[in-house]
Protein backbone atom coordinates (compact mmCIF):
# COMPACT_ATOMS: atom_id res chain seq x y z
CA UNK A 1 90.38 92.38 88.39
CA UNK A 2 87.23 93.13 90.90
CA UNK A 3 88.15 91.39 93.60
CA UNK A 4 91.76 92.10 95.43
CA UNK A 5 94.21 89.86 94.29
CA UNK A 6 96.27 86.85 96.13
CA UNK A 7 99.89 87.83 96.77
CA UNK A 8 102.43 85.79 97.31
CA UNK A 9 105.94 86.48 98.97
CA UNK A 10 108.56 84.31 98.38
CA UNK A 11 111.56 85.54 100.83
CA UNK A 12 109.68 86.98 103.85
CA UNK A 13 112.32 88.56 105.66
CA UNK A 14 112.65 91.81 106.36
CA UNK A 15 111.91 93.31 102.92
CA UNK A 16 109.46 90.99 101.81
CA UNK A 17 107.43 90.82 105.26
CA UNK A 18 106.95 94.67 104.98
CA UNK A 19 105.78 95.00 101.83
CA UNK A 20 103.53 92.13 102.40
CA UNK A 21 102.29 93.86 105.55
CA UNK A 22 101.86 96.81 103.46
CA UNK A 23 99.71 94.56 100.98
CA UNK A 24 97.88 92.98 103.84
CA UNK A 25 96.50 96.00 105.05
CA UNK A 26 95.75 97.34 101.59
CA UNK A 27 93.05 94.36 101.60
CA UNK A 28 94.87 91.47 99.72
CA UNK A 29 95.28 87.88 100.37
CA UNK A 30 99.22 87.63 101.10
CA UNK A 31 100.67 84.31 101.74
CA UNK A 32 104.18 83.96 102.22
CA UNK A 33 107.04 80.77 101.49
CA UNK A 34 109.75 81.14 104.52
CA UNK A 35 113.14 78.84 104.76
CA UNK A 36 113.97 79.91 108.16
CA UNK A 37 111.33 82.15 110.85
CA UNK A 38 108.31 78.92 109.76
CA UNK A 39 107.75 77.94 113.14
CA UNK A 40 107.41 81.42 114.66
CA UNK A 41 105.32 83.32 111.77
CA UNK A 42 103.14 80.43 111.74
CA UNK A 43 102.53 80.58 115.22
CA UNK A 44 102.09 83.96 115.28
CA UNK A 45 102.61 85.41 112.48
CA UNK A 46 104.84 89.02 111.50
CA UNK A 47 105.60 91.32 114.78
CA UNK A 48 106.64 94.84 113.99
CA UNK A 49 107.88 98.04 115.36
CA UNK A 50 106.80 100.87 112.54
CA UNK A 51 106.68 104.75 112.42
CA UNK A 52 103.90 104.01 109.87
CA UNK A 53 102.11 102.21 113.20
CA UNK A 54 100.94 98.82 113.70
CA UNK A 55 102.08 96.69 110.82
CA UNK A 56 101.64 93.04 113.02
CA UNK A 57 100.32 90.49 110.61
CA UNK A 58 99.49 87.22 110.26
CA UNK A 59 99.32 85.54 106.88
CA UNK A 60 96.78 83.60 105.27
CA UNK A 61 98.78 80.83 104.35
CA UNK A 62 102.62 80.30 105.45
CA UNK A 63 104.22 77.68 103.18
CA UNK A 64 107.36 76.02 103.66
CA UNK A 65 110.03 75.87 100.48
CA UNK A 66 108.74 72.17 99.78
CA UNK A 67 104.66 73.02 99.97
CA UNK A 68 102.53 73.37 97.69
CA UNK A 69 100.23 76.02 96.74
CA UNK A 70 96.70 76.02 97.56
CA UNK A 71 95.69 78.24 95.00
CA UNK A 72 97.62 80.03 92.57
CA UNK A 73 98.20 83.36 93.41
CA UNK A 74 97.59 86.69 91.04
CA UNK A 75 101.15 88.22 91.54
CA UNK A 76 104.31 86.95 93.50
CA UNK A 77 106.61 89.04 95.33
CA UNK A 78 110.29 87.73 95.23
CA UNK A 79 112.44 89.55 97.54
CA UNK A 80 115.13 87.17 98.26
CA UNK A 81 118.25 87.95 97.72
CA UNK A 82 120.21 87.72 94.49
CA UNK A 83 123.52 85.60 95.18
CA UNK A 84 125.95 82.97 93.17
CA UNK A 85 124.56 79.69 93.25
CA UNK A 86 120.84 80.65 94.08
CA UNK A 87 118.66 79.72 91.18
CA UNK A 88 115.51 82.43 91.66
CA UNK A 89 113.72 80.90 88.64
CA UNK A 90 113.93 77.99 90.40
CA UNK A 91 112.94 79.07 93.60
CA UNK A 92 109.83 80.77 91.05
CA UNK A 93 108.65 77.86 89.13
CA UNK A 94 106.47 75.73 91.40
CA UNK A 95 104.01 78.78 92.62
CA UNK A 96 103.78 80.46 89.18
CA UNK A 97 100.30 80.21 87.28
CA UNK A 98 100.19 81.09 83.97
CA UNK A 99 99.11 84.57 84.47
CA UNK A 100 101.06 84.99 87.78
CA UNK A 101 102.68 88.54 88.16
CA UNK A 102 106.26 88.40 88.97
CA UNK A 103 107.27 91.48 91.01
CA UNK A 104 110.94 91.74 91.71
CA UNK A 105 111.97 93.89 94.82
CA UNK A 106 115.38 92.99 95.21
CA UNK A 107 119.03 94.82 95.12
CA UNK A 108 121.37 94.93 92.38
CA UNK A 109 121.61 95.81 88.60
CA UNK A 110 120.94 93.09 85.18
CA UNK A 111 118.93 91.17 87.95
CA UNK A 112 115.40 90.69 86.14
CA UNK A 113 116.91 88.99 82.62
CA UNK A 114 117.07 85.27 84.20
CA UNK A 115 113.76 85.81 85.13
CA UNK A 116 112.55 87.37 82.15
CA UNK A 117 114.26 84.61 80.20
CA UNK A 118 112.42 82.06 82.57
CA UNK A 119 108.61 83.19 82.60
CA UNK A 120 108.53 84.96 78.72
CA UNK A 121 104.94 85.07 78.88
CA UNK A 122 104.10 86.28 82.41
CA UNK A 123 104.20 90.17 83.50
CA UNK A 124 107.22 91.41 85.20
CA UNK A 125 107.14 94.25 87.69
CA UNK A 126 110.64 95.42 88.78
CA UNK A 127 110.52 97.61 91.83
CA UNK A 128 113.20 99.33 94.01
CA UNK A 129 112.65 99.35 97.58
CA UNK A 130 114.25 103.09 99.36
CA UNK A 131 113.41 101.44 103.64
CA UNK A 132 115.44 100.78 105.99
CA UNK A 133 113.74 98.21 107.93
CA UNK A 134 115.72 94.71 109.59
CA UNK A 135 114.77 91.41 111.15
CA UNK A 136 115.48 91.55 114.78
CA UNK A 137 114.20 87.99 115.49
CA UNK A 138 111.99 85.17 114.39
CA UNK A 139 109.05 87.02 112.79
CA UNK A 140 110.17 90.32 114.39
CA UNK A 141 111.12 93.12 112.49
CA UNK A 142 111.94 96.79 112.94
CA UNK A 143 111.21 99.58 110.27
CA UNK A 144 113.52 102.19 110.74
CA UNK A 145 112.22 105.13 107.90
CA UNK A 146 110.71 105.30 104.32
CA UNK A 147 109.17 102.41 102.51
CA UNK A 148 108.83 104.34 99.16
CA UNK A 149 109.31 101.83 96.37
CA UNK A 150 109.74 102.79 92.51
CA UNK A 151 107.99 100.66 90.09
CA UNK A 152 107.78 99.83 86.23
CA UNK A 153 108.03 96.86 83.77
CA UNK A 154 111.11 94.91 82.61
CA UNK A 155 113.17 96.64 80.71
CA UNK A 156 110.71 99.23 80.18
CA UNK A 157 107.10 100.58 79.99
CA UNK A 158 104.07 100.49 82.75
CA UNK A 159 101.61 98.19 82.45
CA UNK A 160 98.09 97.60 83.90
CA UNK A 161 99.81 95.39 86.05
CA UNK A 162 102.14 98.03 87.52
CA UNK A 163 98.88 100.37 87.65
CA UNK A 164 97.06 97.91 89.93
CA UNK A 165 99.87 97.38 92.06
CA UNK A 166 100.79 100.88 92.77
CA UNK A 167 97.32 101.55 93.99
CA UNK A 168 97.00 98.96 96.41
CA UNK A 169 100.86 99.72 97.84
CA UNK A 170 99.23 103.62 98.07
CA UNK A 171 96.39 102.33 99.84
CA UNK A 172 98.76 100.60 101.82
CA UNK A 173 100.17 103.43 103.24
CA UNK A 174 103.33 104.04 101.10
CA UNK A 175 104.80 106.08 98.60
CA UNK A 176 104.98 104.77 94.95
CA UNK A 177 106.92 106.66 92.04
CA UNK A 178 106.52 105.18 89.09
CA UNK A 179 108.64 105.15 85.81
CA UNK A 180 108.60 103.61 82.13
CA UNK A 181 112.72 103.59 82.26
CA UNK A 182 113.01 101.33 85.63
CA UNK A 183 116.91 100.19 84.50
CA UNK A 184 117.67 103.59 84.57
CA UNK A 185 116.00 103.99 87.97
CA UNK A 186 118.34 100.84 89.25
CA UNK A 187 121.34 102.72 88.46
CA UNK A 188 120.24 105.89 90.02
CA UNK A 189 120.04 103.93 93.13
CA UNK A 190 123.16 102.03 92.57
CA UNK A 191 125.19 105.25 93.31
CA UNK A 192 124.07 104.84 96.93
CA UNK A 193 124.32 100.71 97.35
CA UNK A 194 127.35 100.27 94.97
CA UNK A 195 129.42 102.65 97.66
CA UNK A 196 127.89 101.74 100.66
CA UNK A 197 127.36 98.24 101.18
CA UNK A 198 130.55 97.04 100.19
CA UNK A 199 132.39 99.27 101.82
CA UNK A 200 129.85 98.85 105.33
CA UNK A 201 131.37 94.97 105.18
CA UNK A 202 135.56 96.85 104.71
CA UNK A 203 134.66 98.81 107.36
CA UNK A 204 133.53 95.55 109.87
CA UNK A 205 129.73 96.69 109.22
CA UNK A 206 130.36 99.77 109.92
CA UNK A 207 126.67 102.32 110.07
CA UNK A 208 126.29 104.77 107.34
CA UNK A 209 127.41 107.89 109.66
CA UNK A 210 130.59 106.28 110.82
CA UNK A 211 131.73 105.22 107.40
CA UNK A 212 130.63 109.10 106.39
CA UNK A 213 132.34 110.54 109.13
CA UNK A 214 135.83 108.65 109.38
CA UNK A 215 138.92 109.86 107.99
CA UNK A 216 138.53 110.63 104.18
CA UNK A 217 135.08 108.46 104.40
CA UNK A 218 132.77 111.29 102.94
CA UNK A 219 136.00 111.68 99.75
CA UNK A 220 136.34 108.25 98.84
CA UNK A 221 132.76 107.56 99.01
CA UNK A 222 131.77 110.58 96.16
CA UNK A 223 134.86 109.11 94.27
CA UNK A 224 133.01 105.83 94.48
CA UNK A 225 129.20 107.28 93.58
CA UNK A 226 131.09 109.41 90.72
CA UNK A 227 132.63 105.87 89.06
CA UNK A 228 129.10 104.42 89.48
CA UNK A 229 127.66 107.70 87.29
CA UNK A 230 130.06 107.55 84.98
CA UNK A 231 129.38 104.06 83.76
CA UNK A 232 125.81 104.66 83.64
CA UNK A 233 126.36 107.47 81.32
CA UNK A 234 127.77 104.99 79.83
CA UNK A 235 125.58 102.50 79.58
CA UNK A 236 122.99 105.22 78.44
CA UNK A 237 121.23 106.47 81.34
CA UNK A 238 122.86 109.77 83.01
CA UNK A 239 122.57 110.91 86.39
CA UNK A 240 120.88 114.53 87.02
CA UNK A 241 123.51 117.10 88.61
CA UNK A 242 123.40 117.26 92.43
CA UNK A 243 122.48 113.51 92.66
CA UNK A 244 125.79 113.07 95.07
CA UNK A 245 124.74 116.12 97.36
CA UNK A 246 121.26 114.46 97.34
CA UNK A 247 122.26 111.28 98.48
CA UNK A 248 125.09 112.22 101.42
CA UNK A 249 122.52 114.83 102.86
CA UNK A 250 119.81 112.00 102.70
CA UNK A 251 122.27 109.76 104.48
CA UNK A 252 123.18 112.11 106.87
CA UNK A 253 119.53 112.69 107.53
CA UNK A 254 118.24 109.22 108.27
CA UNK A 255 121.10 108.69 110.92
CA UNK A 256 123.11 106.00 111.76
CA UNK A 257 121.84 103.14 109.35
CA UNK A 258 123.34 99.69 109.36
CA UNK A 259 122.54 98.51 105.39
CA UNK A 260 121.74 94.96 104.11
CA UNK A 261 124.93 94.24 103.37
CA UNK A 262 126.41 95.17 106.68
CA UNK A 263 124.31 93.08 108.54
CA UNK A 264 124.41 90.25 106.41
CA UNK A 265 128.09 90.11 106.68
CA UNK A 266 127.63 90.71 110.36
CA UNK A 267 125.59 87.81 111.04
CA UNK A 268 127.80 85.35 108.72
CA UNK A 269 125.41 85.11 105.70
CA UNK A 270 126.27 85.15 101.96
CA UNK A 271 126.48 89.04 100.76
CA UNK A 272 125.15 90.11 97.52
CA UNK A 273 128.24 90.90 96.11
CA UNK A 274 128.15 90.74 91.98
CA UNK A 275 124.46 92.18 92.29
CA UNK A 276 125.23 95.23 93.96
CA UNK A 277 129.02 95.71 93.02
CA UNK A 278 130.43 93.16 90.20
CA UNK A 279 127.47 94.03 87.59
CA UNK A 280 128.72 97.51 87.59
CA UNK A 281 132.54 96.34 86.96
CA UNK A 282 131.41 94.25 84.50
CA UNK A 283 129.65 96.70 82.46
CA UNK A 284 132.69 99.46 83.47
CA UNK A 285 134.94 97.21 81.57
CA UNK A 286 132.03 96.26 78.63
CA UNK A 287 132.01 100.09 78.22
CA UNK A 288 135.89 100.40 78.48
CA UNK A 289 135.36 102.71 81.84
CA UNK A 290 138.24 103.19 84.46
CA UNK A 291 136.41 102.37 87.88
CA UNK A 292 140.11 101.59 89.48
CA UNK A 293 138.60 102.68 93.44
CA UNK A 294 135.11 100.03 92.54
CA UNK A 295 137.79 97.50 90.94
CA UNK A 296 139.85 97.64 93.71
CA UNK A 297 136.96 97.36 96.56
CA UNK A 298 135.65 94.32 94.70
CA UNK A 299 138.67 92.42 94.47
CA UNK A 300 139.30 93.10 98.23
CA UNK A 301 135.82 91.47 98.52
CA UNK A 302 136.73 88.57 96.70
CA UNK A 303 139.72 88.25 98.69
CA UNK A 304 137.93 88.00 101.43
CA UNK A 305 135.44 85.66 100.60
CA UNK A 306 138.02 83.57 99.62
């Protein structure tokens, strides 16, 4: 591919506005498909606050969920997020081509298989976004730190696909590691999200340092990333020692952090509950793993979404 490709992002909020920012300025075509924000990105477009600088953008086409396309693009970015009830393949179908890219960056674990199922003969790029970034009004959004994504095929391998990609999010000004194994890379970082979201929406959204720092906080939350190891040893992909220590000093380090899942429960929207929590029960119990302090945070979840 000579020329730079035409990206599109379906689920421009936060996440998906970065990274096509990131692409933008890389020297791609991005487009982007918004339910909510329309009026205000097309008028003028993305508005950021950045430590990587001025990441304002508008994009070159701004569709709404019933549009559609005016050309296909080369690779689609999906970065919604994965809840009951919301059919991404669905959401997928009318944009793809039939050699659209589908890159995943989205939470959770056994989230690419629907997809996968869906589009059998297009490429899929599964990618794990370590930012801390959040809307803060119609087309306005703030990124906090980082922006490093990890990056490989579904369920394994790296492709020319991935190749290409990586160098243009480089260009872009971020940080790109990229693996052959990327399931094992989503459970690596599911020993940070499967402890900290749900318990961020317990705690009344409570910020990563006050969860940390409360009573017992820092103790139940390595109980909670030792569960989450022990099922992906499991599962067949082990941890490397001192991945806990990592994580809480990494924590510690970016401050106090509100995560997705806080704010989502904050502002009264859906959670992603089974993505970033239930999957790993459900595979605890395939596996015949005691996870009684996950078990017990998901059902007081449910409870509460009931």
């Amino acid at each position: 591919m000579n020329r730079f490709p035409r990206v599109l992002v379906i689920g421009a909020g936060a996440i998906g506005s970065f990274y096509g920012a990131i692409l933008k300025r890389a020297g791609c075509e991005v487009a982007v498909v918004l339910r909510s924000d329309y009026e205000a990105v097309n008028a003028n477009g993305f508005r950021f606050t950045s430590s990587l600088g001025d990441l304002s953008w508008r994009p070159d086409q701004v569709y709404g969920p019933n549009d559609t396309p005016v050309q296909t693009a080369d690779y689609i970015l999906l970065c919604v997020k994965v809840l009951p009830g919301v059919d991404r393949a669905a959401l997928v179908r009318p944009w793809m081509g039939e050699h659209t890219g589908l890159v995943l960056i989205e939470n959770g674990l056994d989230i690419e298989r629907e997809l996968a199922d869906a589009f059998p003969t297009n490429p899929l790029v599964s990618c794990l976004a370590f930012i801390a970034v959040s809307r803060t009004g119609p087309g306005e959004v703030n990124h906090q730190a980082y922006g490093q994504l990890v990056m490989g095929n579904f369920p394994r391998g790296f492709d020319e696909h991935c190749a290409r990609l990586s160098e243009l999010f480089q260009q872009g000004g971020i940080k790109v590691d990229e693996t052959d194994a990327v399931v094992g890379e989503r459970w690596r970082k599911c020993v940070w999200n499967t402890p900290f979201n749900p318990l961020s929406v317990l705690a009344n959204g409570a910020d990563t340092l006050s969860m940390l720092d409360a009573p017992g906080g820092e103790s139940l939350i390595r109980t909670l990333m030792e569960e989450v190891i022990a099922v992906a040893e499991a599962d067949g992909y082990p941890m490397p020692d001192g991945i806990i220590d990592k994580n809480l000093e990494g924590t510690r380090k970016m401050g106090a952090y509100k995560n997705s899942m806080a704010l989502d429960y904050l502002q009264g929207r859906a959670i992603e509950l089974d993505a970033i929590l239930g999957n790993v029960v459900a595979i605890a119990r395939q596996h015949q793993v005691p996870v009684p302090h996950l078990q017990t945070i998901l059902v007081a979840l449910r409870m509460r979404q009931a």
